[in-house]
PDB file of N, CA and C in Angstrom:
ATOM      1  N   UNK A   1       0.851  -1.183   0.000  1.00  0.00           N
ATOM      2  CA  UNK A   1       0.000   0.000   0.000  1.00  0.00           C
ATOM      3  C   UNK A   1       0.887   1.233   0.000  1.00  0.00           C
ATOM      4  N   UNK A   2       0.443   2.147  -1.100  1.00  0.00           N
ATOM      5  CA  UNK A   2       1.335   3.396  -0.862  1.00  0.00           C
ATOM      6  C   UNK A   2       0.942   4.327   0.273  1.00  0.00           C
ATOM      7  N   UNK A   3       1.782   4.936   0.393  1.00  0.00           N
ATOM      8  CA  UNK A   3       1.810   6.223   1.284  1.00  0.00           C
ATOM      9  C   UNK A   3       1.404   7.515   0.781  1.00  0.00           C
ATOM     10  N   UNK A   4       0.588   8.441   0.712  1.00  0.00           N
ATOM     11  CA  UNK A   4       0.430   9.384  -0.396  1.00  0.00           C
ATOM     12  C   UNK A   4       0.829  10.947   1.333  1.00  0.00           C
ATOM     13  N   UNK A   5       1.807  11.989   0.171  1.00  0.00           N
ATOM     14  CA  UNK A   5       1.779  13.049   0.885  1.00  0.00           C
ATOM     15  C   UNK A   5       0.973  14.006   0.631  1.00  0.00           C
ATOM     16  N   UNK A   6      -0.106  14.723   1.177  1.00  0.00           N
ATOM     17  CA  UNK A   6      -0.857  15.733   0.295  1.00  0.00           C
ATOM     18  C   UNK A   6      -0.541  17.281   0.480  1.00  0.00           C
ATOM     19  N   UNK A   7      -0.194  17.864  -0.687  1.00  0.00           N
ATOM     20  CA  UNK A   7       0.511  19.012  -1.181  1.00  0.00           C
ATOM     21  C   UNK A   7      -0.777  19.932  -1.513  1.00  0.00           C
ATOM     22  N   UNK A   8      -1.011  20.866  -0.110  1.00  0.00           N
ATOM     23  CA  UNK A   8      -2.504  22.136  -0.734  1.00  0.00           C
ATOM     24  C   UNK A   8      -1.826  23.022  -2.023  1.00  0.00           C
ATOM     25  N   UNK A   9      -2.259  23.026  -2.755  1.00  0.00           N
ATOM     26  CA  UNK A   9      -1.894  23.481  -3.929  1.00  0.00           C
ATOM     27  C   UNK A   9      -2.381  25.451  -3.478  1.00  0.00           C
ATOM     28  N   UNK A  10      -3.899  25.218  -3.167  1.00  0.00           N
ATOM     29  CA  UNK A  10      -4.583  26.624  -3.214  1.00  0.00           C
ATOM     30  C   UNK A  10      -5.394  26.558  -2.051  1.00  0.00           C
ATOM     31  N   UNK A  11      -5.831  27.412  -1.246  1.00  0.00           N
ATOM     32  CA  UNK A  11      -6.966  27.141  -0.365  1.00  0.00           C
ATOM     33  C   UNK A  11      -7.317  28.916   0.131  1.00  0.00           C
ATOM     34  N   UNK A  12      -8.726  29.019  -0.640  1.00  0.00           N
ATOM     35  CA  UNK A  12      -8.927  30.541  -0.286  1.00  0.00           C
ATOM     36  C   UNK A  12     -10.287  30.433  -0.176  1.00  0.00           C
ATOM     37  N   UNK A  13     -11.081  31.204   0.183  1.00  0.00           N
ATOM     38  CA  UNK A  13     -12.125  31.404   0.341  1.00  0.00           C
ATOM     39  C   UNK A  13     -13.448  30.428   0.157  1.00  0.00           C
ATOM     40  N   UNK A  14     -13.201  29.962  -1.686  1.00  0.00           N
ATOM     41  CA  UNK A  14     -14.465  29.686  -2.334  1.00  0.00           C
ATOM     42  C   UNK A  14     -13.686  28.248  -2.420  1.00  0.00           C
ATOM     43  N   UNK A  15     -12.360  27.906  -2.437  1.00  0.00           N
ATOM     44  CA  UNK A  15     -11.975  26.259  -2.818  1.00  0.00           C
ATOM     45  C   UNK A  15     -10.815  25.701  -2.240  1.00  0.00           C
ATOM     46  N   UNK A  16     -10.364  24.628  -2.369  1.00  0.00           N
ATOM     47  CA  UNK A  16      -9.448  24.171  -1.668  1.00  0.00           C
ATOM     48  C   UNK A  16      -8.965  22.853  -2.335  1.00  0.00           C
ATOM     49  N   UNK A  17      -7.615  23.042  -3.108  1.00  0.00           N
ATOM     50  CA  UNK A  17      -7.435  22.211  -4.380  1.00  0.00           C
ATOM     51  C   UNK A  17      -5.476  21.610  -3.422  1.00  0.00           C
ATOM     52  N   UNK A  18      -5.961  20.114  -3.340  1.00  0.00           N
ATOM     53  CA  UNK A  18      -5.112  19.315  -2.799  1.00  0.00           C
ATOM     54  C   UNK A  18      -4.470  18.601  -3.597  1.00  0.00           C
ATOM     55  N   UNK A  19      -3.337  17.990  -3.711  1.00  0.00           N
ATOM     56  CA  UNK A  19      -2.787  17.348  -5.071  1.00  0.00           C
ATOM     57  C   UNK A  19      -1.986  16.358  -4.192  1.00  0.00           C
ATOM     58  N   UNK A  20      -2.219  14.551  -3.915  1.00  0.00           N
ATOM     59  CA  UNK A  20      -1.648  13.966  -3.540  1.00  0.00           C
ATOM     60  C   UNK A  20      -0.471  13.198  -4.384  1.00  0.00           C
ATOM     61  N   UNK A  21       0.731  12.833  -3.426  1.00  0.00           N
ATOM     62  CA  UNK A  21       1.675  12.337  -4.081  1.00  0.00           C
ATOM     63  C   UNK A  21       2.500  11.167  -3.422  1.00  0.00           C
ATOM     64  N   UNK A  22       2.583   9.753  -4.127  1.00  0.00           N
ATOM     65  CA  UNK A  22       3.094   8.689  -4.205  1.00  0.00           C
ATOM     66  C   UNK A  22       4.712   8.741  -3.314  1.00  0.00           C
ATOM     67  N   UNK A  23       5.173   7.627  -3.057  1.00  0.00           N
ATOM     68  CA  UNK A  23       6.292   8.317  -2.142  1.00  0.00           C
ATOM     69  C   UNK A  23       7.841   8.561  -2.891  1.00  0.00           C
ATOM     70  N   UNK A  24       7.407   8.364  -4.711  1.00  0.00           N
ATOM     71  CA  UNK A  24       8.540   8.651  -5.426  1.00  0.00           C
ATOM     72  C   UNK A  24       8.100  10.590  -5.561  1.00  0.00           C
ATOM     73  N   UNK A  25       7.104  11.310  -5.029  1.00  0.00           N
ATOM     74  CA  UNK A  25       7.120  12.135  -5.832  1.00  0.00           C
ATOM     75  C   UNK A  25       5.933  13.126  -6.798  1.00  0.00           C
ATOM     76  N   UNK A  26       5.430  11.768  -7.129  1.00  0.00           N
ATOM     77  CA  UNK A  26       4.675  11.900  -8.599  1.00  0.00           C
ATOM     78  C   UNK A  26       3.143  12.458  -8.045  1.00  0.00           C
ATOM     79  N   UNK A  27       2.188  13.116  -8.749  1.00  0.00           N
ATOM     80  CA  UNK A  27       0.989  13.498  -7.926  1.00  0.00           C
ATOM     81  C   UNK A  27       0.236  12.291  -8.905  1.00  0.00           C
ATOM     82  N   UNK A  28      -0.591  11.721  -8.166  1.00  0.00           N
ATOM     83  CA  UNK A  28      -1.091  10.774  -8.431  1.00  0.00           C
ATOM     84  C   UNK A  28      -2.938  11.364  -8.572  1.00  0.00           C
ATOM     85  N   UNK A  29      -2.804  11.953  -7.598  1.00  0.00           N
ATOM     86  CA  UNK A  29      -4.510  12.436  -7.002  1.00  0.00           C
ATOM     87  C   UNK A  29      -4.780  13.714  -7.067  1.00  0.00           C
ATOM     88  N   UNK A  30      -5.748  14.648  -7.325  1.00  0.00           N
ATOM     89  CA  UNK A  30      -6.367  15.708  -7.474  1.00  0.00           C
ATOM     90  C   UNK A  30      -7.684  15.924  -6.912  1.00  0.00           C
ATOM     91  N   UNK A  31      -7.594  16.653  -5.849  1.00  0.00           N
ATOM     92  CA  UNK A  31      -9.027  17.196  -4.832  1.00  0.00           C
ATOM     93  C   UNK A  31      -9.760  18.349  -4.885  1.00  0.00           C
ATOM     94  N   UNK A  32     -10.559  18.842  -5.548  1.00  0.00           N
ATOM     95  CA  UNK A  32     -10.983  19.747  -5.334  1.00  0.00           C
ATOM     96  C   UNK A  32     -12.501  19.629  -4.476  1.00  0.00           C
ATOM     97  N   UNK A  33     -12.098  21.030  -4.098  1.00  0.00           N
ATOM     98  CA  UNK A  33     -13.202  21.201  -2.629  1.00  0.00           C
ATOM     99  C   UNK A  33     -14.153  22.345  -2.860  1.00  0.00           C
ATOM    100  N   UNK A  34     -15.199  22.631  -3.207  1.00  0.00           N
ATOM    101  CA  UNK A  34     -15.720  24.225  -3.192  1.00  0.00           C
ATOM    102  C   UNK A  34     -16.334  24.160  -2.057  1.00  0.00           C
ATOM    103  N   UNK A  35     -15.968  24.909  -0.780  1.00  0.00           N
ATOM    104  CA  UNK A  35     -16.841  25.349   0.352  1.00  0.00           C
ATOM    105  C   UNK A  35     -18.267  25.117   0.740  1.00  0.00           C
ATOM    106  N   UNK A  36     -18.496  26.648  -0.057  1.00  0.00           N
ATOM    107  CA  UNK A  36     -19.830  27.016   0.097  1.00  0.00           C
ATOM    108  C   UNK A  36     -20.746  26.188  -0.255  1.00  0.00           C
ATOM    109  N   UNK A  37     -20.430  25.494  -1.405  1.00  0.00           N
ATOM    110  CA  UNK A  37     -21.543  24.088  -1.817  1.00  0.00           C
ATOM    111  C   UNK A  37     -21.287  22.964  -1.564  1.00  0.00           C
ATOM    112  N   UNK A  38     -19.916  22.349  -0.543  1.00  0.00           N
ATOM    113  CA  UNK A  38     -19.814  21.262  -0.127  1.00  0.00           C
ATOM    114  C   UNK A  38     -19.650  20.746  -1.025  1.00  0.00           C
ATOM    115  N   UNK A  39     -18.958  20.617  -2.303  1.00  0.00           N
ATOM    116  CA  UNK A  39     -18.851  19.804  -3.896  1.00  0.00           C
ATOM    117  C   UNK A  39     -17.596  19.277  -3.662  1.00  0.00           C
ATOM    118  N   UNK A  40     -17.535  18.208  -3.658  1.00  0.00           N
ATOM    119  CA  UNK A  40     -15.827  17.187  -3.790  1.00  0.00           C
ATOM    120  C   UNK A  40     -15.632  16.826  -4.765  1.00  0.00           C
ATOM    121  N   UNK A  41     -14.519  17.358  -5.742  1.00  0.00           N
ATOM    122  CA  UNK A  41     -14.064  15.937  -6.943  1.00  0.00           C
ATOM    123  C   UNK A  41     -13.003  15.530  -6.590  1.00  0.00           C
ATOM    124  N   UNK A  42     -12.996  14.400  -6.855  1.00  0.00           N
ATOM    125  CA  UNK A  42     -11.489  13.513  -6.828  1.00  0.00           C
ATOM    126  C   UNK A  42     -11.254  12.998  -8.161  1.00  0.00           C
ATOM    127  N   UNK A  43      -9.622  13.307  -8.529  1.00  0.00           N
ATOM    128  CA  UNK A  43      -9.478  13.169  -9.795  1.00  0.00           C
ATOM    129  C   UNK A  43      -8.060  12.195  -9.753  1.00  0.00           C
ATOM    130  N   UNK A  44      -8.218  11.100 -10.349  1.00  0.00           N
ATOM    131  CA  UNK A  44      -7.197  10.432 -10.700  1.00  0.00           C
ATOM    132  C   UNK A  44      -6.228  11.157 -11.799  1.00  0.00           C
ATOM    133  N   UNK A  45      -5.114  11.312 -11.844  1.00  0.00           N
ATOM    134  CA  UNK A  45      -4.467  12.019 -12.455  1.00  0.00           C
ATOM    135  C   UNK A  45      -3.633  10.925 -14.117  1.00  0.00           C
ATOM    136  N   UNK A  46      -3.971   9.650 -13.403  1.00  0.00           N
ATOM    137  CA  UNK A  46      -3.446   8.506 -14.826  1.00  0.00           C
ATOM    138  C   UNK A  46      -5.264   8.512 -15.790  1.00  0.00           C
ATOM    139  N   UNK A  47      -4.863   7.714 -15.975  1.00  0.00           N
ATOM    140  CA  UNK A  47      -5.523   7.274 -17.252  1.00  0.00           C
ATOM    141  C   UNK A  47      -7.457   6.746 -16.368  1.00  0.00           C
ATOM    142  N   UNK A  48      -6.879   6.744 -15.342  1.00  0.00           N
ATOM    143  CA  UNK A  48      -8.533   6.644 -14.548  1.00  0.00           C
ATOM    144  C   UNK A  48      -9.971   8.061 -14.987  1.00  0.00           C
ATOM    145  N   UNK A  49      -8.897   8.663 -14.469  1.00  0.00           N
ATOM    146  CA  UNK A  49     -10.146  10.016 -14.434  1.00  0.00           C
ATOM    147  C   UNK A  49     -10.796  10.352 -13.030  1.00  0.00           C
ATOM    148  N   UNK A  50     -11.980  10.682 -13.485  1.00  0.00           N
ATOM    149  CA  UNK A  50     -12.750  11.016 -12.188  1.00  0.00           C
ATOM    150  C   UNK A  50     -13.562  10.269 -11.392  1.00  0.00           C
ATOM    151  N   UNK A  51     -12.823  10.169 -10.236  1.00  0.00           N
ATOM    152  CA  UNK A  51     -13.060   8.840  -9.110  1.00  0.00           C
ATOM    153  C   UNK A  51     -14.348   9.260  -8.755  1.00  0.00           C
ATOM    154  N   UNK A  52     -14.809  10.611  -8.317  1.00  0.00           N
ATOM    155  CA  UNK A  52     -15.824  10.886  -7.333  1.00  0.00           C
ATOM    156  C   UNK A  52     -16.367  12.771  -8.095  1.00  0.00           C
ATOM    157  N   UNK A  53     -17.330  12.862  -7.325  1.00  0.00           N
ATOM    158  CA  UNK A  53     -18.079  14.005  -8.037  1.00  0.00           C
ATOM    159  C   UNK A  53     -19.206  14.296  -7.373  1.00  0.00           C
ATOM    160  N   UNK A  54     -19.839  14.579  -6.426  1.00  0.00           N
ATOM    161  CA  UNK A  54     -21.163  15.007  -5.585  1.00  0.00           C
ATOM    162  C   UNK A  54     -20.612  15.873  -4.757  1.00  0.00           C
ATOM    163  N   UNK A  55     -21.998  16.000  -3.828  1.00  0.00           N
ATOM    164  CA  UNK A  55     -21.606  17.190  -2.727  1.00  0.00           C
ATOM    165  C   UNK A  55     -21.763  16.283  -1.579  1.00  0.00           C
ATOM    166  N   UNK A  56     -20.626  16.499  -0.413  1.00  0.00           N
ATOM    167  CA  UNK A  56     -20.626  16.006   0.711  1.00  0.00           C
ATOM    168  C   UNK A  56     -21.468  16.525   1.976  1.00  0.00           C
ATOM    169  N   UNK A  57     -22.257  15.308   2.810  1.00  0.00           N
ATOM    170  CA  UNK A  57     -22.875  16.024   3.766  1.00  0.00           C
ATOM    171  C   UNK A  57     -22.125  16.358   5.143  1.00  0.00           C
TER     172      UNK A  57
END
């Protein structure tokens, strides 16, 4: 199982964009967060795509 480090890329007001990374380095994962509407995507950064996509309660 990898280890992932997560690197906040941005975090201001309206979003909060996380970019996880493998323990060579590499960003593997992509989070974005919008606040105010509670909206999560999770984005595989290979050849997957988009893991997840709703709003969290």
């Amino acid at each position: 199982m990898s280890t992932y480090d997560a690197d906040v890329e941005s975090d201001n007001n309206g979003t909060r964009v996380i970019f996880f990374e493998n323990e060579e380095g590499q960003k593997d994962y992509k989070s974005v967060f919008v606040k105010e509407a509670n909206h999560l995507k999770l984005v595989s950064l290979d050849n997957d795509g988009l893991i997840y996509d709703d709003v969290i309660q």
